[in-house]
PDB file of N, CA and C in Angstrom:
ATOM      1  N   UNK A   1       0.815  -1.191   0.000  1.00  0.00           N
ATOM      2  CA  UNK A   1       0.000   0.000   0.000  1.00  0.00           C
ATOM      3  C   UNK A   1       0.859   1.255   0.000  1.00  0.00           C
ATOM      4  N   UNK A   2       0.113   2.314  -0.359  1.00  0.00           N
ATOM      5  CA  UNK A   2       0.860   3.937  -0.421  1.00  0.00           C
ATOM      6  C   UNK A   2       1.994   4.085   1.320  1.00  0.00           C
ATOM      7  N   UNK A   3       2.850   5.015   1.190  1.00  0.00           N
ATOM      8  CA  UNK A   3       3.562   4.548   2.335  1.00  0.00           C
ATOM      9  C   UNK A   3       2.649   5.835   3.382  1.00  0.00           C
ATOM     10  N   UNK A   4       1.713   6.278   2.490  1.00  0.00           N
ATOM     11  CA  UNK A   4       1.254   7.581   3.255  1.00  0.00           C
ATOM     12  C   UNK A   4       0.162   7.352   3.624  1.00  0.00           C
ATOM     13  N   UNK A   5      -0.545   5.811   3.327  1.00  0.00           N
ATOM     14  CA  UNK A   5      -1.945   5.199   3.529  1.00  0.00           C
ATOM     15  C   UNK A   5      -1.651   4.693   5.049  1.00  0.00           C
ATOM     16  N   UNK A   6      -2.271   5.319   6.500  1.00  0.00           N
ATOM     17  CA  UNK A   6      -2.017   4.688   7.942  1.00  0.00           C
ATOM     18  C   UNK A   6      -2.302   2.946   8.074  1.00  0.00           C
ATOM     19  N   UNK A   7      -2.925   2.696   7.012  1.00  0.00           N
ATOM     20  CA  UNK A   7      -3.770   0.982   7.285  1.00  0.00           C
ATOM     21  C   UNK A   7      -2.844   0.807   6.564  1.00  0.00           C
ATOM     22  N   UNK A   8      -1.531   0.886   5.962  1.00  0.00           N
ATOM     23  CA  UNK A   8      -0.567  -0.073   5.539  1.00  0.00           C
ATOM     24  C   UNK A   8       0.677  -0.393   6.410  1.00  0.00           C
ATOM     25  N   UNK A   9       0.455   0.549   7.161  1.00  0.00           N
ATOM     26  CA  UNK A   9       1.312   0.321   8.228  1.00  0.00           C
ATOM     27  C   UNK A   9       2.200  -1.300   8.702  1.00  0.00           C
ATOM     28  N   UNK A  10       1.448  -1.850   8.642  1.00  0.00           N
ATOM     29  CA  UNK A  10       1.391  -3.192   9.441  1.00  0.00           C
ATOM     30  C   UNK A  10       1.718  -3.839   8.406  1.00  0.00           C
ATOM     31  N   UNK A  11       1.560  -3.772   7.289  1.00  0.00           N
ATOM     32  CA  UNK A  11       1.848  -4.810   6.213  1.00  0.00           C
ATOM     33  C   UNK A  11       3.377  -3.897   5.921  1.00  0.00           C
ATOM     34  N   UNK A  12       3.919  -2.448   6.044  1.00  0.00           N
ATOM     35  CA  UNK A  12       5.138  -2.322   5.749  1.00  0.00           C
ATOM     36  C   UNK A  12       6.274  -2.673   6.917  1.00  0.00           C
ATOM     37  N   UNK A  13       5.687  -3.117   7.867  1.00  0.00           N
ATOM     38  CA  UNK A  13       6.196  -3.446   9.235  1.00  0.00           C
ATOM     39  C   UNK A  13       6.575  -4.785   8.324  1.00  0.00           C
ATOM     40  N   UNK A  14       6.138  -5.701   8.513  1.00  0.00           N
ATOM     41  CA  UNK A  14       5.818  -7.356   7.879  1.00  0.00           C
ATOM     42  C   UNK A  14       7.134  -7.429   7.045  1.00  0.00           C
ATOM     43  N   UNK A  15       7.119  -6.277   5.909  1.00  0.00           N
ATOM     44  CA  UNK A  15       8.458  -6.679   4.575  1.00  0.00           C
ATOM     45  C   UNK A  15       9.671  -5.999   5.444  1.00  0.00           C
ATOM     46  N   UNK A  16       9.117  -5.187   6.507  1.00  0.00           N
ATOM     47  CA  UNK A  16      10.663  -4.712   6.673  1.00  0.00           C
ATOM     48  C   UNK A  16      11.384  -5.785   7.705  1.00  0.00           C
ATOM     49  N   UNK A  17      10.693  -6.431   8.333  1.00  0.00           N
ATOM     50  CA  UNK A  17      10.780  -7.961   8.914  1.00  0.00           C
ATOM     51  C   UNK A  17      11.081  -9.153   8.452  1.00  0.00           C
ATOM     52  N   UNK A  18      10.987  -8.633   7.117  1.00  0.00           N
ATOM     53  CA  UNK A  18      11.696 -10.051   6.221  1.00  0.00           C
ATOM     54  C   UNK A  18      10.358 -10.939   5.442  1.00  0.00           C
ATOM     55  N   UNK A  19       9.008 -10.445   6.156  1.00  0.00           N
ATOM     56  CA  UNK A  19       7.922 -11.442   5.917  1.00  0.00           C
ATOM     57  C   UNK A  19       8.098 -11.839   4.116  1.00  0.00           C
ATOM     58  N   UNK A  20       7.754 -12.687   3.735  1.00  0.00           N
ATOM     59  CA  UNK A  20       7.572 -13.356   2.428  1.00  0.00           C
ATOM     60  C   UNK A  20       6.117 -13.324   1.598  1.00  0.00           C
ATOM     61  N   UNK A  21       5.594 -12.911   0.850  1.00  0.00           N
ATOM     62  CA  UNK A  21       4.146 -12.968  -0.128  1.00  0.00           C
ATOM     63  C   UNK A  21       4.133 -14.488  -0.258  1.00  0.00           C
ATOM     64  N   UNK A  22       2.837 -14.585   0.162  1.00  0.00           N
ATOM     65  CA  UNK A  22       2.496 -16.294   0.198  1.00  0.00           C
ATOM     66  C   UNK A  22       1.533 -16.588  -0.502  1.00  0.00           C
ATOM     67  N   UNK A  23       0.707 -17.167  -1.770  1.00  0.00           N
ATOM     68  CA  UNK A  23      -0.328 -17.229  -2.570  1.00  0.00           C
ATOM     69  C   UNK A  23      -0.633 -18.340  -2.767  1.00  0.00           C
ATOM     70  N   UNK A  24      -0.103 -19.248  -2.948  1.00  0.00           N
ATOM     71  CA  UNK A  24      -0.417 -20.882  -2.856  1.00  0.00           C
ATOM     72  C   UNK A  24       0.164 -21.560  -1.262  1.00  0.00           C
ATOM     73  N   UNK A  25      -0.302 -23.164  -1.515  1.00  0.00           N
ATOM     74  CA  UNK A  25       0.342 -24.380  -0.460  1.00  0.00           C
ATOM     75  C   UNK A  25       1.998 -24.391  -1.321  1.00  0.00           C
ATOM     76  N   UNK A  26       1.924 -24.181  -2.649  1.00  0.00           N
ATOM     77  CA  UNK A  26       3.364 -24.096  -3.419  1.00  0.00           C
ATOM     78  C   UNK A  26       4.051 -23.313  -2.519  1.00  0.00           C
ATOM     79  N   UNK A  27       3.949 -22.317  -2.428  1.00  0.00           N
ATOM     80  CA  UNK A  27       4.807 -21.720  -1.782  1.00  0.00           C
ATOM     81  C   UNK A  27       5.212 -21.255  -0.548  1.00  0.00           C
ATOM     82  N   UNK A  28       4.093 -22.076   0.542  1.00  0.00           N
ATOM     83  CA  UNK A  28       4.617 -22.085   1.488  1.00  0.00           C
ATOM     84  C   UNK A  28       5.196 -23.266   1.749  1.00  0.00           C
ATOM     85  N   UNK A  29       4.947 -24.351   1.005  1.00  0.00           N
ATOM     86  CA  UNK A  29       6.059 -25.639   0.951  1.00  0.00           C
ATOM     87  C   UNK A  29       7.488 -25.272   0.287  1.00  0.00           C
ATOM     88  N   UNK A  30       7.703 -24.429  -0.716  1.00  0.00           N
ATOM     89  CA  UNK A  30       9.092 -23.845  -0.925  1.00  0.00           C
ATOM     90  C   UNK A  30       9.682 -23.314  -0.027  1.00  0.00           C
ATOM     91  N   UNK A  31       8.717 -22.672   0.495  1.00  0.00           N
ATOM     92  CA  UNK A  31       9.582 -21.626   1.861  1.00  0.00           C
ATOM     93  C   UNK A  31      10.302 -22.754   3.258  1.00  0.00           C
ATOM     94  N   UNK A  32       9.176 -23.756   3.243  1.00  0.00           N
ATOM     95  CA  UNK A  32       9.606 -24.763   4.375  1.00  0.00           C
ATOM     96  C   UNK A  32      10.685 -25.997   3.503  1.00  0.00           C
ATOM     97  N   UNK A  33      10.834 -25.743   2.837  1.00  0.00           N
ATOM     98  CA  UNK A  33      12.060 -27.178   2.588  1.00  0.00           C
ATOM     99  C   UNK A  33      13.395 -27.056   3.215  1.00  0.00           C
ATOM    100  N   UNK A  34      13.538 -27.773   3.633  1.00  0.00           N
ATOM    101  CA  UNK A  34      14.940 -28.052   4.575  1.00  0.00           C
ATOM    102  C   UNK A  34      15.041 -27.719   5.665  1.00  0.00           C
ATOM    103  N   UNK A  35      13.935 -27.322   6.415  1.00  0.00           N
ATOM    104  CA  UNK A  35      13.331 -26.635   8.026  1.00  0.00           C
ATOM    105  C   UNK A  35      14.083 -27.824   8.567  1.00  0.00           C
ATOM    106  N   UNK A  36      13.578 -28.875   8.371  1.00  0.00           N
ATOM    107  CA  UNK A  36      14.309 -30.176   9.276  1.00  0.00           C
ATOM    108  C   UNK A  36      15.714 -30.301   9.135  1.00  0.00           C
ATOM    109  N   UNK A  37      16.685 -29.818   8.305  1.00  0.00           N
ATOM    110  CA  UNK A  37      17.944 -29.504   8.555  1.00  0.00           C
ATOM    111  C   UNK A  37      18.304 -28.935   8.666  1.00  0.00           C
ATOM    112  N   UNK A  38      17.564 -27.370   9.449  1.00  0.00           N
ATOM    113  CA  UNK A  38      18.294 -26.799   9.901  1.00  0.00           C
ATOM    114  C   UNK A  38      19.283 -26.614  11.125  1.00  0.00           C
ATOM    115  N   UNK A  39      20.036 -26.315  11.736  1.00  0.00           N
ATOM    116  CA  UNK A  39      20.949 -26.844  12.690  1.00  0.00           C
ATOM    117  C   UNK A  39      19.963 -26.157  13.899  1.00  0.00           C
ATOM    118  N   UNK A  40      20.176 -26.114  15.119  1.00  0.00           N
ATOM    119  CA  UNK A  40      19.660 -25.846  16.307  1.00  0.00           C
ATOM    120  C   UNK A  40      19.939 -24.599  16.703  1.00  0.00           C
ATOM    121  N   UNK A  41      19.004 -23.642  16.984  1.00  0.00           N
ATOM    122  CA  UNK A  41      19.720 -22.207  17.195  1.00  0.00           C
ATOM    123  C   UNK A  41      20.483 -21.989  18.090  1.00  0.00           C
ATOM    124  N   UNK A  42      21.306 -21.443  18.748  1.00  0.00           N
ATOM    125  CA  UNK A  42      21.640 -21.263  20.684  1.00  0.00           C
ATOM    126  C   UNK A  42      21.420 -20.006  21.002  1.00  0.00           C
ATOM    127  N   UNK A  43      20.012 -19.141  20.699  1.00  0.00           N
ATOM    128  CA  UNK A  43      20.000 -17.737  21.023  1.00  0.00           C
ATOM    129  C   UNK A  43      20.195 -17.677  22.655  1.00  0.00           C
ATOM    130  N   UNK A  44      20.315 -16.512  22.903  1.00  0.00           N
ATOM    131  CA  UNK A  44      20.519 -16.723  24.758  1.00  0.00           C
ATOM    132  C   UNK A  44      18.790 -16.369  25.091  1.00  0.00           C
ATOM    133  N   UNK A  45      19.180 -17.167  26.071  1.00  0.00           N
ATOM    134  CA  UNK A  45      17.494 -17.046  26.901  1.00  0.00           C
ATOM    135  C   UNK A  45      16.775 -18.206  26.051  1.00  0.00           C
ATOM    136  N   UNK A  46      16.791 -18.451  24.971  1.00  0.00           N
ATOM    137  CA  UNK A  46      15.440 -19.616  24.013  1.00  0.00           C
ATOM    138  C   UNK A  46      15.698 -21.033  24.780  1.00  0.00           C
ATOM    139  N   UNK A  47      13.969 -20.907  24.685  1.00  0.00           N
ATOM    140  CA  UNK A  47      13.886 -22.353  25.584  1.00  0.00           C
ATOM    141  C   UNK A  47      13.712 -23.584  24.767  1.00  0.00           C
ATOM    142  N   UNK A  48      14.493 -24.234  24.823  1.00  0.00           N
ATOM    143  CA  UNK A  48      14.715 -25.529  23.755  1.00  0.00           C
ATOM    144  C   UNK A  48      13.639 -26.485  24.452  1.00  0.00           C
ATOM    145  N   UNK A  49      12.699 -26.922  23.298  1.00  0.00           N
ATOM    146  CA  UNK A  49      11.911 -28.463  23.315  1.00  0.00           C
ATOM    147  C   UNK A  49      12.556 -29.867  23.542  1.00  0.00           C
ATOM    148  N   UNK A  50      12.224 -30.226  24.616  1.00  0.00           N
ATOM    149  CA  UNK A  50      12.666 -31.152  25.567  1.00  0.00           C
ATOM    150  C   UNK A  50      12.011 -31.483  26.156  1.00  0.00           C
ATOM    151  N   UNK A  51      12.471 -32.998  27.390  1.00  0.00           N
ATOM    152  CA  UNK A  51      11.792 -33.115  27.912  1.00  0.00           C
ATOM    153  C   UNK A  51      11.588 -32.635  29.390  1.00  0.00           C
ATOM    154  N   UNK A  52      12.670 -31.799  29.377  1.00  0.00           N
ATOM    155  CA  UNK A  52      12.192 -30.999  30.476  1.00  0.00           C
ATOM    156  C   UNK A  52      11.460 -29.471  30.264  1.00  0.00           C
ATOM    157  N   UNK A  53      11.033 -29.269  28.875  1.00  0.00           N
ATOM    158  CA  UNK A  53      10.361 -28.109  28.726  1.00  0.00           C
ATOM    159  C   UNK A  53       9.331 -27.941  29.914  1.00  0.00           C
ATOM    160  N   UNK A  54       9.196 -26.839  30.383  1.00  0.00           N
ATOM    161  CA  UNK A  54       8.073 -26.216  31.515  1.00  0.00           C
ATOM    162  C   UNK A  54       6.887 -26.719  30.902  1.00  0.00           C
ATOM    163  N   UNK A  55       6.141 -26.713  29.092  1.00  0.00           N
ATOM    164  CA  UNK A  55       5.068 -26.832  28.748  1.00  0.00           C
ATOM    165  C   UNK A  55       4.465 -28.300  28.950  1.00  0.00           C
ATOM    166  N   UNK A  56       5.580 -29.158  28.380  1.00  0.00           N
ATOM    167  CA  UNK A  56       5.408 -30.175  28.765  1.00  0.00           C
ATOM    168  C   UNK A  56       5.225 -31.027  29.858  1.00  0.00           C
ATOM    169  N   UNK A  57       6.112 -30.478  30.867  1.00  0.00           N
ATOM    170  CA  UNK A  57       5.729 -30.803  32.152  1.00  0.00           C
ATOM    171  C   UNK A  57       4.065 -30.647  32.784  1.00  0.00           C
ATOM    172  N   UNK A  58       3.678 -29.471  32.007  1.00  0.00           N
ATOM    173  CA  UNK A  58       2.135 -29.311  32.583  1.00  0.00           C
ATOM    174  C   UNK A  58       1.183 -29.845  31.886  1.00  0.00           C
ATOM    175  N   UNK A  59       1.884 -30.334  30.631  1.00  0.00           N
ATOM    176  CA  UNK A  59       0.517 -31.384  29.531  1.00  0.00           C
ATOM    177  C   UNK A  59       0.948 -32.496  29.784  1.00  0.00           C
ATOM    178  N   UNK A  60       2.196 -33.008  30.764  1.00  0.00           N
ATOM    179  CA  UNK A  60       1.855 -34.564  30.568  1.00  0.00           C
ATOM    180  C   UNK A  60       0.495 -35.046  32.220  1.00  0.00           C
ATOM    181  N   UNK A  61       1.074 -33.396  33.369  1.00  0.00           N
ATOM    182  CA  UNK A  61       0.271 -33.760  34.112  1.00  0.00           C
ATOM    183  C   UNK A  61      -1.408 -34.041  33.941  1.00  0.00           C
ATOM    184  N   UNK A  62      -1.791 -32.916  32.983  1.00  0.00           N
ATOM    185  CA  UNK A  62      -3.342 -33.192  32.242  1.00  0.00           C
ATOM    186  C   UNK A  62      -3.151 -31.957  30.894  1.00  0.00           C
ATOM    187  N   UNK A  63      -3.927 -32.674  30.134  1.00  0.00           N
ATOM    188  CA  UNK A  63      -4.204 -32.043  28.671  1.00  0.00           C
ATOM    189  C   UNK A  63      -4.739 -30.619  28.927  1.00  0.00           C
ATOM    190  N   UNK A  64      -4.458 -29.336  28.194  1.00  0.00           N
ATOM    191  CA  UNK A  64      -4.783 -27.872  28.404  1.00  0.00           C
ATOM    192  C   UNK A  64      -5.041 -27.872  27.004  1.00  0.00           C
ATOM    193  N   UNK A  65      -5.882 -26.353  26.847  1.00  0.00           N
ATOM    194  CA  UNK A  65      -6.109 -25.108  26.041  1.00  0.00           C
ATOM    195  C   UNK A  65      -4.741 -24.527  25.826  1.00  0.00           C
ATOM    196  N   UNK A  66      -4.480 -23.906  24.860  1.00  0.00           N
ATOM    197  CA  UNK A  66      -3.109 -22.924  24.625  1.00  0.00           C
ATOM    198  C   UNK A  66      -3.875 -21.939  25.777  1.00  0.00           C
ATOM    199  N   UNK A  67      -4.889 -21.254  26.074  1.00  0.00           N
ATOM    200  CA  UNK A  67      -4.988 -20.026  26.947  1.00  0.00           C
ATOM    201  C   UNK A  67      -4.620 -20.650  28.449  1.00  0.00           C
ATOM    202  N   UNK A  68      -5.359 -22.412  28.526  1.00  0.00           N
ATOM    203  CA  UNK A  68      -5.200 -22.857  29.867  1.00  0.00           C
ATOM    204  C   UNK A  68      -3.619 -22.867  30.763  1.00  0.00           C
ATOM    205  N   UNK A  69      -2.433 -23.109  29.105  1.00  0.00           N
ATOM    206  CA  UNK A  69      -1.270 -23.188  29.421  1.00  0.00           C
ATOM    207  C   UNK A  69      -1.015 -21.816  29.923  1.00  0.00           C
ATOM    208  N   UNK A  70      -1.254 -20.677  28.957  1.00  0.00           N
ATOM    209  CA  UNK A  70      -0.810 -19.393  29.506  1.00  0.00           C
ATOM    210  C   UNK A  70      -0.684 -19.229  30.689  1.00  0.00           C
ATOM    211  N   UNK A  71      -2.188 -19.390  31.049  1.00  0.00           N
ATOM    212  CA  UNK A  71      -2.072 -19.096  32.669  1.00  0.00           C
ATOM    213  C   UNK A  71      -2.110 -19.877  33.619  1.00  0.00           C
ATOM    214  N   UNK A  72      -1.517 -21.264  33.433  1.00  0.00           N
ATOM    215  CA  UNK A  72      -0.727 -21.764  34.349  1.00  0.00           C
ATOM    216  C   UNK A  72       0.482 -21.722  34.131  1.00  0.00           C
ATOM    217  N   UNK A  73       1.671 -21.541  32.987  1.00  0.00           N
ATOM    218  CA  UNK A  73       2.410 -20.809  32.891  1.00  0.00           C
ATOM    219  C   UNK A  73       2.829 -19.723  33.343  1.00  0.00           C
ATOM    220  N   UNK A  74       2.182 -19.043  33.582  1.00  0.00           N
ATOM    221  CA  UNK A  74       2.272 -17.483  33.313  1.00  0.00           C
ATOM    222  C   UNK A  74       2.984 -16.897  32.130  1.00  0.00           C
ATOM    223  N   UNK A  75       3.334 -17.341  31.157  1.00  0.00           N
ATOM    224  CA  UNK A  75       3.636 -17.071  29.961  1.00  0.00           C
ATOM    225  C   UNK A  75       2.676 -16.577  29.143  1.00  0.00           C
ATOM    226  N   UNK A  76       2.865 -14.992  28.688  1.00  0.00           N
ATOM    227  CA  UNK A  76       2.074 -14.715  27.349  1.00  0.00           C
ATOM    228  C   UNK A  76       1.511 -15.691  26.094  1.00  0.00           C
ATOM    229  N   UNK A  77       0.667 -15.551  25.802  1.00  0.00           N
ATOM    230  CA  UNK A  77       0.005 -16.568  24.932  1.00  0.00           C
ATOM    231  C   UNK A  77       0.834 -16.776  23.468  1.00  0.00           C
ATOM    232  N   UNK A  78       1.127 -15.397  22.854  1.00  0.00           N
ATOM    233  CA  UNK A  78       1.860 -15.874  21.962  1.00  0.00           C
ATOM    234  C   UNK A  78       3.365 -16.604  21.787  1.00  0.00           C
ATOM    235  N   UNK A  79       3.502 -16.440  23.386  1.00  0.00           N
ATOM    236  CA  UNK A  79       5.129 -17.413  24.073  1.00  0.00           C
ATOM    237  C   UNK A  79       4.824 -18.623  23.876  1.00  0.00           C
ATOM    238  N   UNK A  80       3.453 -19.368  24.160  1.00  0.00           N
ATOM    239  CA  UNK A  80       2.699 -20.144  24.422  1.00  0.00           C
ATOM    240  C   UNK A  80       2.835 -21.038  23.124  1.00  0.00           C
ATOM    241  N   UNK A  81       2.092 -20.393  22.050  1.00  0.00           N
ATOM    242  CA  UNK A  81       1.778 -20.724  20.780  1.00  0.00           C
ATOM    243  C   UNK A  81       2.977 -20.976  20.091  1.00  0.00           C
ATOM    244  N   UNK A  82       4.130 -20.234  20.347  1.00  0.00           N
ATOM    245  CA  UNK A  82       5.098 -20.403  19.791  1.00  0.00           C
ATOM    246  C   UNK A  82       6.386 -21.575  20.074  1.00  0.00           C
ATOM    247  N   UNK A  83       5.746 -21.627  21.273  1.00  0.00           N
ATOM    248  CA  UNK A  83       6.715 -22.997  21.956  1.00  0.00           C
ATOM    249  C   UNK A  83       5.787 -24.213  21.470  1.00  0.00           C
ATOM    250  N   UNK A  84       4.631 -23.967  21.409  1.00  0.00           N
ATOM    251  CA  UNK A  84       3.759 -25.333  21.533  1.00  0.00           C
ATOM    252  C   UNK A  84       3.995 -25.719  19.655  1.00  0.00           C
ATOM    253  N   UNK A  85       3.794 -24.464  18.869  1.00  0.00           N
ATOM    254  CA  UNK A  85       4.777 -24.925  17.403  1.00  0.00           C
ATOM    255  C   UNK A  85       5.816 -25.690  17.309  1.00  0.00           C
ATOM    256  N   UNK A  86       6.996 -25.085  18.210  1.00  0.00           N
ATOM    257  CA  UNK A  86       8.534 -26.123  18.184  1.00  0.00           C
ATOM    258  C   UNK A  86       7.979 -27.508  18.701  1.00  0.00           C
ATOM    259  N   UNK A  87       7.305 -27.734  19.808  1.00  0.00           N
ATOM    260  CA  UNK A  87       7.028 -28.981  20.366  1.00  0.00           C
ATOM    261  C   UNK A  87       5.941 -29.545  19.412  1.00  0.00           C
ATOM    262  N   UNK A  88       5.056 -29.329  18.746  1.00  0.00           N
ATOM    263  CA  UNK A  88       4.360 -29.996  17.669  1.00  0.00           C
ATOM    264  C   UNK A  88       5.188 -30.315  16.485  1.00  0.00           C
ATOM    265  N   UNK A  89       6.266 -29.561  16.161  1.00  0.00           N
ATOM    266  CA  UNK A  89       7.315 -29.695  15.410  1.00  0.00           C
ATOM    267  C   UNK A  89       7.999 -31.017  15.510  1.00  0.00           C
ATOM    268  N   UNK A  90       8.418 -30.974  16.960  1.00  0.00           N
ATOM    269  CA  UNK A  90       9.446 -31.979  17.309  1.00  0.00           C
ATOM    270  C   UNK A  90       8.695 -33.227  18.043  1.00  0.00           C
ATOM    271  N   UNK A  91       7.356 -33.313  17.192  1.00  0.00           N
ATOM    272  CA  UNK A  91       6.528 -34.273  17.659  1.00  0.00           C
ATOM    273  C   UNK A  91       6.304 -34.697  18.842  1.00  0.00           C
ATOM    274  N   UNK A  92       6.596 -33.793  19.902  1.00  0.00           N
ATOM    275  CA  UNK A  92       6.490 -33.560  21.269  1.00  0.00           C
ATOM    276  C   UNK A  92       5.036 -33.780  21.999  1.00  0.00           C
ATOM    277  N   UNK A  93       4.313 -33.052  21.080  1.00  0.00           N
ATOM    278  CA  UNK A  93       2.769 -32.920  21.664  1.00  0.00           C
ATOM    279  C   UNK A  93       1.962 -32.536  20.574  1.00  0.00           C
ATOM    280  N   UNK A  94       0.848 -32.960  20.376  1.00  0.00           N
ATOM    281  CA  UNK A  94      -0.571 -32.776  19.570  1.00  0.00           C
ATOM    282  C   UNK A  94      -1.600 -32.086  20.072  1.00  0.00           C
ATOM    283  N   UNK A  95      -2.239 -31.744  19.043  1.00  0.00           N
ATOM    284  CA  UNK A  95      -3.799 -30.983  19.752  1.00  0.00           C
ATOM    285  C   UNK A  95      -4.639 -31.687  18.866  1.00  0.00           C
ATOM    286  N   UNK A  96      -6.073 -32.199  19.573  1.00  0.00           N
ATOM    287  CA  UNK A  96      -6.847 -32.675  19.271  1.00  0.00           C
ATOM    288  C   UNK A  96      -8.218 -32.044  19.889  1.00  0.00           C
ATOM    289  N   UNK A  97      -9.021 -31.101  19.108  1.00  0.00           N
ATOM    290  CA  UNK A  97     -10.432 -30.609  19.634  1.00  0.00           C
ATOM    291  C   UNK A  97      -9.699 -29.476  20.560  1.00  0.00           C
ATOM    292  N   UNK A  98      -9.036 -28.957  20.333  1.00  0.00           N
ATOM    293  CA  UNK A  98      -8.338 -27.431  20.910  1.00  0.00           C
ATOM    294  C   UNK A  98      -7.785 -27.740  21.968  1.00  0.00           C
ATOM    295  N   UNK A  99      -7.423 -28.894  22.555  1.00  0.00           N
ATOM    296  CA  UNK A  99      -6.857 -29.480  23.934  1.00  0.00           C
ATOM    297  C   UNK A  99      -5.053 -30.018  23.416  1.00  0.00           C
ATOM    298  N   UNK A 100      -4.124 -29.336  24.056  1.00  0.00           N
ATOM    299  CA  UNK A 100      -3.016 -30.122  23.860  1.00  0.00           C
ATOM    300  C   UNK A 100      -2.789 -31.283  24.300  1.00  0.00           C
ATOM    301  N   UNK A 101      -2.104 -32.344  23.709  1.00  0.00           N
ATOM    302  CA  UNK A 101      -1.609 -33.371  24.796  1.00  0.00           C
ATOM    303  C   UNK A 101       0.066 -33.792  24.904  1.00  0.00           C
ATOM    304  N   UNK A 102       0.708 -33.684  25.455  1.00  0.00           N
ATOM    305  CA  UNK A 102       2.121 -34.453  25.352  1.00  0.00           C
ATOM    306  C   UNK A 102       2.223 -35.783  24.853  1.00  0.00           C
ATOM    307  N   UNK A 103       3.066 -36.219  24.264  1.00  0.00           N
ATOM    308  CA  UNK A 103       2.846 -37.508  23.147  1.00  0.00           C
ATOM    309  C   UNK A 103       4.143 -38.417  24.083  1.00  0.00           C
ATOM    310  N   UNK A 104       3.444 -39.661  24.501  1.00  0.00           N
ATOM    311  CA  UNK A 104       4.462 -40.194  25.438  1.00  0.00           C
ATOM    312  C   UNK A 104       5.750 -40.532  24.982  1.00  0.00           C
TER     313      UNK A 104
END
């Protein structure tokens, strides 16, 4: 959009972030090839999927909501969502009917 239009805001935020134009399943399967080899990050502070992740510890005690985790977490929701991605990733845990579960 115009850079002088206020409702584009957010979408010029997005490219200056690196975001990618996505129009098909084509191309968000191009974008994901080789995700599984990528090497392991070591940012400081990132909490690596394991089995001692905090999330996991509270879905193997009983199955949650992503909001239920939040706030027994106390972790922001999109902290939430974003860890529970790596751990669905790393076949850690599933959701079935909006309930997570840890996968034994």
């Amino acid at each position: 959009g115009s850079i002088h239009h206020p409702g584009a805001r957010g979408c010029h935020q997005l490219i200056r972030e690196g975001a990618v134009l996505v129009e098909t399943i084509d191309h968000i399967l191009e974008a994901l090839q080789g995700w599984k080899n990528l090497p392991p990050s070591n940012e400081p502070g990132e909490t690596k999927p394991g089995p001692t992740h905090p999330l996991l510890a509270l879905l193997h005690a009983a199955p949650q909501t992503s909001e239920g985790l939040s706030a027994s977490s106390g972790w922001p929701l999109p902290k939430v969502l974003a860890a529970l991605t790596e751990l669905e990733l790393d076949n850690s845990v599933a959701c079935e009917a909006g309930r997570w579960f840890a996968r034994a």
